[in-house]
C-alpha atoms as a PDB file:
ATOM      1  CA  UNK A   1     102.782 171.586 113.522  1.00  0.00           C
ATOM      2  CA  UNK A   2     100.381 170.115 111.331  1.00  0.00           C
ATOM      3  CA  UNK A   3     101.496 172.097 108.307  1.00  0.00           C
ATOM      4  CA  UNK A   4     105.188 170.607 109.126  1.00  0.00           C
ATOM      5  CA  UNK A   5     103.391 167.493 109.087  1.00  0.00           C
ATOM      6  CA  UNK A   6     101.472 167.922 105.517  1.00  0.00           C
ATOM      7  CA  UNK A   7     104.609 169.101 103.668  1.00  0.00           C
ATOM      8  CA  UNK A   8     106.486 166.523 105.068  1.00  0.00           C
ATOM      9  CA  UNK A   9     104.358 163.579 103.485  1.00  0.00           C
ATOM     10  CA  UNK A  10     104.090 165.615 100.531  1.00  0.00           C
ATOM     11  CA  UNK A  11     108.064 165.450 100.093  1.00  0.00           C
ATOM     12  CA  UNK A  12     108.017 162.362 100.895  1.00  0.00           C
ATOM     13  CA  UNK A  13     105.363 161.263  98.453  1.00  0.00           C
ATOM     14  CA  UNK A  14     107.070 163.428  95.796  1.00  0.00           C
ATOM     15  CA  UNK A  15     110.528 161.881  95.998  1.00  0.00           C
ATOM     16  CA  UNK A  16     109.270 158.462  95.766  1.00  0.00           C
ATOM     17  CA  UNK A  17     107.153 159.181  93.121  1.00  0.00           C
ATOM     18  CA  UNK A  18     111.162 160.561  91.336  1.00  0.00           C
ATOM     19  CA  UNK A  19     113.184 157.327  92.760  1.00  0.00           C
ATOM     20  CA  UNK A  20     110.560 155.287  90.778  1.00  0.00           C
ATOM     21  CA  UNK A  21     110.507 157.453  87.614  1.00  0.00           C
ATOM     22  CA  UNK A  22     114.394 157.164  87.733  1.00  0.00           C
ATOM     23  CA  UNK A  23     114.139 153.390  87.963  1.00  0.00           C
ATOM     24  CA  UNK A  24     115.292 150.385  90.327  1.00  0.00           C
ATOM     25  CA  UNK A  25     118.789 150.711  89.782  1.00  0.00           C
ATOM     26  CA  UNK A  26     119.343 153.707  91.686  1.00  0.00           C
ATOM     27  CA  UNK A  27     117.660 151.220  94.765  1.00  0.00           C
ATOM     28  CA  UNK A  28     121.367 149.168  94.586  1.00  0.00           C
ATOM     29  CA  UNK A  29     124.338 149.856  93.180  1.00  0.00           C
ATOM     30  CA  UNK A  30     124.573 153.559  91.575  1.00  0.00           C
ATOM     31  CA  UNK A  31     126.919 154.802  88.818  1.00  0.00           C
ATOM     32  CA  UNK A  32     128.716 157.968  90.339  1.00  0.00           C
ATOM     33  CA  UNK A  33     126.444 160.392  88.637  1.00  0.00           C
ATOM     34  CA  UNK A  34     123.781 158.679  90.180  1.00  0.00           C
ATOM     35  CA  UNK A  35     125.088 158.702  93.282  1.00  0.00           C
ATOM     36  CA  UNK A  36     125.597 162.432  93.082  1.00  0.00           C
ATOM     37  CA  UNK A  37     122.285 163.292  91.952  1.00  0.00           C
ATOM     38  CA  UNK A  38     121.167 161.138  95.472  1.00  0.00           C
ATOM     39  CA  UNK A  39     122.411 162.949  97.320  1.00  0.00           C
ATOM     40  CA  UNK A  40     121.471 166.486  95.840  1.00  0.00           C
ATOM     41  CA  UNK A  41     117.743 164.715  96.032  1.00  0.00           C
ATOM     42  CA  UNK A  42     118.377 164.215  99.438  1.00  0.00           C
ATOM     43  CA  UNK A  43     119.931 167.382 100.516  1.00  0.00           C
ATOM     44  CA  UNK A  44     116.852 169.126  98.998  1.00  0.00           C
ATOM     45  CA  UNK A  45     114.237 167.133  99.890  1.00  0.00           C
ATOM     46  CA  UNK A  46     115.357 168.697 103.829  1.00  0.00           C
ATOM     47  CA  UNK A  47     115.009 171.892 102.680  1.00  0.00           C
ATOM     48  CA  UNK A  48     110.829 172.579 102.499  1.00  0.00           C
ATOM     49  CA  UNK A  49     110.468 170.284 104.980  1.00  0.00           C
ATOM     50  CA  UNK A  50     111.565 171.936 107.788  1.00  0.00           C
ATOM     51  CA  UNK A  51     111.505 175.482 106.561  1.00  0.00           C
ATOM     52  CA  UNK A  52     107.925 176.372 106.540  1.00  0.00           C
ATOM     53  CA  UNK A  53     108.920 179.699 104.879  1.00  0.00           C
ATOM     54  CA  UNK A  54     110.195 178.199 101.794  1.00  0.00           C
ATOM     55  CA  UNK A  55     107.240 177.424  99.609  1.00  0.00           C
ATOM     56  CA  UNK A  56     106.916 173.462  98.904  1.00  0.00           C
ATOM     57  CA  UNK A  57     106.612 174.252  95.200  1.00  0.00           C
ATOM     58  CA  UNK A  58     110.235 175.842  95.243  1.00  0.00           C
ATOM     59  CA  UNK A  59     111.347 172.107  96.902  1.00  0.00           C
ATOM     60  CA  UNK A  60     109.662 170.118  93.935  1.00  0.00           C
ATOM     61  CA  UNK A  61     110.878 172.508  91.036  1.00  0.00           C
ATOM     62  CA  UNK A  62     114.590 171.534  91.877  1.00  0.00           C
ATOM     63  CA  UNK A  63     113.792 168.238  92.307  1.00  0.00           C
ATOM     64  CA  UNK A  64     112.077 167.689  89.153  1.00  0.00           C
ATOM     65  CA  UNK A  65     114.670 169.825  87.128  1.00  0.00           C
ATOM     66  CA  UNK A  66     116.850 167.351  88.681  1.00  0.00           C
ATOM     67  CA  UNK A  67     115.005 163.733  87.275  1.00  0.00           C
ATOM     68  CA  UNK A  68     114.377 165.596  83.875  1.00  0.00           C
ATOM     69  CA  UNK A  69     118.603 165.633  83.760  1.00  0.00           C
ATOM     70  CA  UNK A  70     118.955 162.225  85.317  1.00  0.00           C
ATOM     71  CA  UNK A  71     116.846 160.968  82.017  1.00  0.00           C
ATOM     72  CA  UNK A  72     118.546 163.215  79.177  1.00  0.00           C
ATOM     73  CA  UNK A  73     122.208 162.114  80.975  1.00  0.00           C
ATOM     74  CA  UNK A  74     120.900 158.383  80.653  1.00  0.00           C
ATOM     75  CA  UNK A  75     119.731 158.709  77.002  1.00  0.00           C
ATOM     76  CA  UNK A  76     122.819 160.592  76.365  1.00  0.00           C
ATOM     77  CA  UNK A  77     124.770 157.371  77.592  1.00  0.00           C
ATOM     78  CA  UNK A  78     123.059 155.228  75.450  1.00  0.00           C
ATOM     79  CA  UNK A  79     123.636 157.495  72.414  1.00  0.00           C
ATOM     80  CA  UNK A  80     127.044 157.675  72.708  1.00  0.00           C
ATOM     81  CA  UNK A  81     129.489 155.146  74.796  1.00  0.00           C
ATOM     82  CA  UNK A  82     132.354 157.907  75.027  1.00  0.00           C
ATOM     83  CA  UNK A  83     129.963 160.263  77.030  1.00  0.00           C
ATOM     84  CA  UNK A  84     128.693 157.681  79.060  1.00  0.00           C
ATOM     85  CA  UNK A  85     132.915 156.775  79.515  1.00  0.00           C
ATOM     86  CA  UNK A  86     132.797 160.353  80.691  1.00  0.00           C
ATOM     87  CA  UNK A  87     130.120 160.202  83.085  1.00  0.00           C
ATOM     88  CA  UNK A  88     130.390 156.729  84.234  1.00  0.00           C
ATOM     89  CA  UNK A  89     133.844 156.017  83.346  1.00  0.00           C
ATOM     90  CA  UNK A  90     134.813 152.778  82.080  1.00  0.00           C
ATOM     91  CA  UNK A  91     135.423 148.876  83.860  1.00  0.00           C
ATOM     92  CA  UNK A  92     139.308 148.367  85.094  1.00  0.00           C
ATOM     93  CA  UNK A  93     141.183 145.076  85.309  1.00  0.00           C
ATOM     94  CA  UNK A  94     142.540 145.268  88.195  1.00  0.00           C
ATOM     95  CA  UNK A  95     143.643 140.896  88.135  1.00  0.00           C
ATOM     96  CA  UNK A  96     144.914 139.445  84.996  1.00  0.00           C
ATOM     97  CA  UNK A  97     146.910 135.950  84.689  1.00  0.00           C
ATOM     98  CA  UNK A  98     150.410 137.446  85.585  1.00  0.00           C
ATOM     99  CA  UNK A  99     148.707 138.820  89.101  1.00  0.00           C
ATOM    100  CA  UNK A 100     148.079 142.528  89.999  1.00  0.00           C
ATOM    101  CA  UNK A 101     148.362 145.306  87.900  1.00  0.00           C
ATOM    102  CA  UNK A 102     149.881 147.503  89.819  1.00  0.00           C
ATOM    103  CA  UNK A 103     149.803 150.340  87.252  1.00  0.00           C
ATOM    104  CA  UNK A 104     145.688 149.725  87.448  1.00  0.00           C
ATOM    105  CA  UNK A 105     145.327 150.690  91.111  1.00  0.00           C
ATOM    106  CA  UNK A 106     147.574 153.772  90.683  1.00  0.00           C
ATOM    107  CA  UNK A 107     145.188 154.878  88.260  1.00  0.00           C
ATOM    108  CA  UNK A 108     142.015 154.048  90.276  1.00  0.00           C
ATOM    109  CA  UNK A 109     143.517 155.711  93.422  1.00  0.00           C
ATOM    110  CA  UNK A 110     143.329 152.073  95.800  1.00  0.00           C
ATOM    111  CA  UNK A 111     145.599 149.491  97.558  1.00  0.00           C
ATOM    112  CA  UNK A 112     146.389 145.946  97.401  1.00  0.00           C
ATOM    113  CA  UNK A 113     144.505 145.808 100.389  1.00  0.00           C
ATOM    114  CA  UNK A 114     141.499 147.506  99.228  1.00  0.00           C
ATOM    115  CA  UNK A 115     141.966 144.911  96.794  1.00  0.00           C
ATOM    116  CA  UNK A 116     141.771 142.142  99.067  1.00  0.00           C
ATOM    117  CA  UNK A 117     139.207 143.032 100.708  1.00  0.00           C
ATOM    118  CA  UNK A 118     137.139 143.112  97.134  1.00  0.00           C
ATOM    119  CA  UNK A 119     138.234 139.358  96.316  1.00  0.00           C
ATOM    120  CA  UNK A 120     137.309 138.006  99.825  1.00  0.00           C
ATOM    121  CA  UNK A 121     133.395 139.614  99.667  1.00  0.00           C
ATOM    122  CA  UNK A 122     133.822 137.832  96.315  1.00  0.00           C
ATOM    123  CA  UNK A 123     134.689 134.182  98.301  1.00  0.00           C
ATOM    124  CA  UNK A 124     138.102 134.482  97.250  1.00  0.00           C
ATOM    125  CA  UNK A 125     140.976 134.987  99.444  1.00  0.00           C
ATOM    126  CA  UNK A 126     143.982 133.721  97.441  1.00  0.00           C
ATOM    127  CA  UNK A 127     145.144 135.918  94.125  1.00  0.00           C
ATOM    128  CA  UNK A 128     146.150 132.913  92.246  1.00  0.00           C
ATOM    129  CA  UNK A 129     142.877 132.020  92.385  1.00  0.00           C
ATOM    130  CA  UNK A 130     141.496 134.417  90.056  1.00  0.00           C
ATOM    131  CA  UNK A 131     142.004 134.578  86.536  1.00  0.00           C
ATOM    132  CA  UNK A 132     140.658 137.889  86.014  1.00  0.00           C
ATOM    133  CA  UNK A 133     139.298 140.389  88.579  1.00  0.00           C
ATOM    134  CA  UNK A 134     137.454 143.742  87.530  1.00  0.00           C
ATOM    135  CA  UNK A 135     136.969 147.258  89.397  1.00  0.00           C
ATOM    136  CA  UNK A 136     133.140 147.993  87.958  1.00  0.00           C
ATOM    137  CA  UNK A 137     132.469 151.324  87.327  1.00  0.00           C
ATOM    138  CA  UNK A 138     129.898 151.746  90.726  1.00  0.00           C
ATOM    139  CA  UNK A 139     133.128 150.347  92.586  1.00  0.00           C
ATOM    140  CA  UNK A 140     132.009 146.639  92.886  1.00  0.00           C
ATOM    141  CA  UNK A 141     134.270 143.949  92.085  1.00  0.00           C
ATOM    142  CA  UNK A 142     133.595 141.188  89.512  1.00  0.00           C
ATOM    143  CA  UNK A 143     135.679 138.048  89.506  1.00  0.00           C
ATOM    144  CA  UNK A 144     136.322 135.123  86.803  1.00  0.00           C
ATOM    145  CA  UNK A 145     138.212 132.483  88.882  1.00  0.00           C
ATOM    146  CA  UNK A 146     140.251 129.572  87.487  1.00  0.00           C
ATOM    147  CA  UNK A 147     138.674 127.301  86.329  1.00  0.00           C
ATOM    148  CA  UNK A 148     139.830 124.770  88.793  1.00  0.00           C
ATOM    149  CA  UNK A 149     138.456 127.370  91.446  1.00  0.00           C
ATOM    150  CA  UNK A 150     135.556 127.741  90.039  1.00  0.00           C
ATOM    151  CA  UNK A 151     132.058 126.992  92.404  1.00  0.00           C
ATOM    152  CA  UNK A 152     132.092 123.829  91.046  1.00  0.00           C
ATOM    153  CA  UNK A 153     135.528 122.613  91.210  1.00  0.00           C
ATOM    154  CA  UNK A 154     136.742 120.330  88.450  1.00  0.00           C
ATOM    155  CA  UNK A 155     139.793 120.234  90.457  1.00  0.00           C
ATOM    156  CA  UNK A 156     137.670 117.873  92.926  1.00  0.00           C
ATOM    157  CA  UNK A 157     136.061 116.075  90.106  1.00  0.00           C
ATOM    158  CA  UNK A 158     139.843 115.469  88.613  1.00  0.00           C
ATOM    159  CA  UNK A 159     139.067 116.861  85.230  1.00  0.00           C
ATOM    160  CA  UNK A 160     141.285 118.496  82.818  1.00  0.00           C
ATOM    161  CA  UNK A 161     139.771 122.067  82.830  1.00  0.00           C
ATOM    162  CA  UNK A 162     139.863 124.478  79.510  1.00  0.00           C
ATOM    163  CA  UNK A 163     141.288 127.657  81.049  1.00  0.00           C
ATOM    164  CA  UNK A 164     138.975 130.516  81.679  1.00  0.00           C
ATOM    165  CA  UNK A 165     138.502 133.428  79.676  1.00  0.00           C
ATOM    166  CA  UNK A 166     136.040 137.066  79.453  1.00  0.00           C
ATOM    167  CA  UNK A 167     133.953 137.181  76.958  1.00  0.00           C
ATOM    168  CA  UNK A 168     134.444 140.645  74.492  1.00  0.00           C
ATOM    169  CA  UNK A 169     131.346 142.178  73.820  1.00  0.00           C
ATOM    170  CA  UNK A 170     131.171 142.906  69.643  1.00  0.00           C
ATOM    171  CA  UNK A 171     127.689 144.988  69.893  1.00  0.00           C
ATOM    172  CA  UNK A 172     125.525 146.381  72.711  1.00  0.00           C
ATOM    173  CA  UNK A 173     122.002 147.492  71.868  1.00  0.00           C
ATOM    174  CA  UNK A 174     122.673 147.751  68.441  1.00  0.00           C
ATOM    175  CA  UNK A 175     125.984 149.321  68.184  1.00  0.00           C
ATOM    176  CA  UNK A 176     129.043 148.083  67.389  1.00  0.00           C
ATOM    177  CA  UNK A 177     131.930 148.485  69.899  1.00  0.00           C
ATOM    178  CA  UNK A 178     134.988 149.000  67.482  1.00  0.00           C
ATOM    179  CA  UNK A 179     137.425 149.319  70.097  1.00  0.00           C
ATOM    180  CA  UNK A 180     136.695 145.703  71.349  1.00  0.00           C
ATOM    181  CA  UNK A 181     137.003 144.395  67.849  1.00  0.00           C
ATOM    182  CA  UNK A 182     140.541 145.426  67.720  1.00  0.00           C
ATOM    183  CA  UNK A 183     140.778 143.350  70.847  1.00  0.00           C
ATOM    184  CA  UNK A 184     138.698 140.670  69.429  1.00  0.00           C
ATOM    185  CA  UNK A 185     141.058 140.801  66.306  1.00  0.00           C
ATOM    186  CA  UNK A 186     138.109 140.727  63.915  1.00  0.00           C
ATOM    187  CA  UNK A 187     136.394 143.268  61.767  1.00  0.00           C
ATOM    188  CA  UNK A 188     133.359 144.499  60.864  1.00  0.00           C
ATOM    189  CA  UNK A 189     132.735 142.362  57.901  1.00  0.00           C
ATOM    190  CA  UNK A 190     133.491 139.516  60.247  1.00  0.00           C
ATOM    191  CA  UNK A 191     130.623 140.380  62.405  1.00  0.00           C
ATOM    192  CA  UNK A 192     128.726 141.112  59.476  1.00  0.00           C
ATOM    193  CA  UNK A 193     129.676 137.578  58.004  1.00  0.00           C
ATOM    194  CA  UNK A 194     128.378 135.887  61.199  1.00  0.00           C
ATOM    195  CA  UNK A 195     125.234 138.002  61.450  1.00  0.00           C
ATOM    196  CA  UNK A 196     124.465 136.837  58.336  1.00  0.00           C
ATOM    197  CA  UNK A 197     125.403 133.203  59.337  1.00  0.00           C
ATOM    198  CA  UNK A 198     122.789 133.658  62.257  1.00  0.00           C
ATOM    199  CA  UNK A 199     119.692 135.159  60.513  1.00  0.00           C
ATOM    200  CA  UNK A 200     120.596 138.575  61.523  1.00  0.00           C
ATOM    201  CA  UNK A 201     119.823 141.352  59.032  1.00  0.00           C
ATOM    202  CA  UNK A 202     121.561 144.617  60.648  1.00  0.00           C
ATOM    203  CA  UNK A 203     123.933 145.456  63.330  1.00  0.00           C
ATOM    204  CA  UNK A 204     120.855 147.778  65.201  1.00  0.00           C
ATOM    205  CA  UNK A 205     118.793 144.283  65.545  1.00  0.00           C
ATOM    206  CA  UNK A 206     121.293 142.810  67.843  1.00  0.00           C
ATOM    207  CA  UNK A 207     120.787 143.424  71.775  1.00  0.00           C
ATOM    208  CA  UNK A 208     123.938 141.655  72.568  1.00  0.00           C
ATOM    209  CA  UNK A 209     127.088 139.620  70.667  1.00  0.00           C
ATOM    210  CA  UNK A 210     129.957 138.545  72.885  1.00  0.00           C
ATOM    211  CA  UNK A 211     133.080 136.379  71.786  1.00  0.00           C
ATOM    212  CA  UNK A 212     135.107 134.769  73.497  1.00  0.00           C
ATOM    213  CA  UNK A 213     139.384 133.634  72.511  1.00  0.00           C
ATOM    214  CA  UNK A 214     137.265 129.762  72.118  1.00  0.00           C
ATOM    215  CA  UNK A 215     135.647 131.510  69.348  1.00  0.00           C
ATOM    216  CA  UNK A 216     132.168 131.249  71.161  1.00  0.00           C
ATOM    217  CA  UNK A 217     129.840 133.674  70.252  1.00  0.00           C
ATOM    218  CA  UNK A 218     126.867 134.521  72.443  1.00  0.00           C
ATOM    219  CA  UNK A 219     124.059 136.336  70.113  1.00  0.00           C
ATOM    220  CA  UNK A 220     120.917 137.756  70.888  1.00  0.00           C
ATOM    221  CA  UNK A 221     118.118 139.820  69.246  1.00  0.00           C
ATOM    222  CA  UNK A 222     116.116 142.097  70.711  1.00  0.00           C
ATOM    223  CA  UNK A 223     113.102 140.396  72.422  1.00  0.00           C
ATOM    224  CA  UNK A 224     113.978 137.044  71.244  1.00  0.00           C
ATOM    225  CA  UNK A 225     116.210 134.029  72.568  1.00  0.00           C
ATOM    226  CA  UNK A 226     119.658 133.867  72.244  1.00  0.00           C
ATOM    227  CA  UNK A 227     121.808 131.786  69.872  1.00  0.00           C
ATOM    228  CA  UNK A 228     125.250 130.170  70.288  1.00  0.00           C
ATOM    229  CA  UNK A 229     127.382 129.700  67.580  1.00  0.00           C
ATOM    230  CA  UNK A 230     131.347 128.609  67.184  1.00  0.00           C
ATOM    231  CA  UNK A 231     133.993 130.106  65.249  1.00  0.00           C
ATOM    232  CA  UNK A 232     137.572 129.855  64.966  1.00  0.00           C
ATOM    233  CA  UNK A 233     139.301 130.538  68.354  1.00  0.00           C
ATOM    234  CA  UNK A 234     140.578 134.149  68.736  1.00  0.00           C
ATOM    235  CA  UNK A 235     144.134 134.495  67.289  1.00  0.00           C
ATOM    236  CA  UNK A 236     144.084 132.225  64.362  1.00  0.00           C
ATOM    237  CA  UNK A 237     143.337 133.356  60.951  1.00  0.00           C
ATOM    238  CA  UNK A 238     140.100 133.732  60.062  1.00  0.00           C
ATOM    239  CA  UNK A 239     138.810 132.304  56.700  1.00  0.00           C
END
């Protein structure tokens, strides 16, 4: 009994020690290949526990095989944004300003209802509410309301509000996202006009630039405070 006991808390001790290795994210809400490699963990774990003829080293062995993956699969990610499309897949609008996109939940395999039930954990319950609503890629909903729905209601306050709009992220940890700047409708001697504008020297510098159709753009260097700075809305020619 005892020895059931000992192996026990030294699984137990063992796959800690891995959930901490692998992070705090995998302690809320896991990308799917996290969630797989959960429940492998899991699965395994059970294994040299109860079975006191398995040796506990073949129970860790797996398990570490198993974090050594999880990290290569995350650098991997970060390397290269069409793997980690792969892996992770990639954010879905499921809202836009003309309603549901029908054509959106085909594709991600759920209902209007399932869809409903997203917006109300959200604190919405009324689709012309929302400007934009997006499927995440760990299945949680994100929501951009109208602006005169918005926590603080300008509606109540009777203000003219400027309609509401997602930001397009331009670079992520130092790499450009071209496919974003076709949406943006600005190229890369654009961003490397405003870089400049900004005191930014290269692309691999920046942690984060967003712009949004105001021509707002959100900039921010790695380990240092971010910067606003204003351009011509999105849509007009650029100079």
């Amino acid at each position: 009994m005892l020895t059931i006991v000992f192996r026990a808390v030294i699984i137990y001790a063992v796959v800690l020690c891995l959930y901490r290795l692998m992070g705090k994210r995998q302690l809320g809400e896991m990308q799917p290949f996290e969630l797989v490699l959960t429940l492998i963990i899991a699965d395994l774990a059970t294994i040299p526990m109860a079975e006191v003829s398995v040796p506990v080293l073949h129970g860790i062995v797996p398990l570490l095989t198993l974090v050594v993956m999880h990290y290569f699969l995350t650098i991997f990610s970060k390397l290269s944004s069409k793997f980690s499309s792969f892996l992770s897949g990639k954010p879905v609008i499921v809202i836009n300003p003309e309603g549901i996109d029908y054509k959106a939940l085909k594709n991600l395999d759920i209902s209007v209802d399932d869809v409903f039930e997203a917006i109300r954990g959200c604190g919405y319950f009324k689709i012309e509410q929302i400007q934009y609503a997006i499927m995440e890629t760990n299945g949680k909903m994100s929501v951009l309301p109208k602006s005169s729905f918005a926590p603080v209601t300008v509606q109540d306050l009777n203000l003219q509000a400027e309609k509401s709009t997602i930001p397009i992220t331009i670079i992520s940890e130092g790499k450009i996202n071209k496919d974003n700047l076709k949406n943006a409708k600005i190229d890369e001697m654009k961003v490397q006009e405003i870089l400049k504008k900004a005191g930014v020297k290269k692309v691999k510098d920046v942690l984060l630039m967003t712009i949004d159709k105001a021509g707002t753009i959100y900039l921010q260097k790695f380990h240092e405070k971010y910067q606003t700075l204003q351009i011509k809305p999105l849509g007009q020619v650029q100079e």
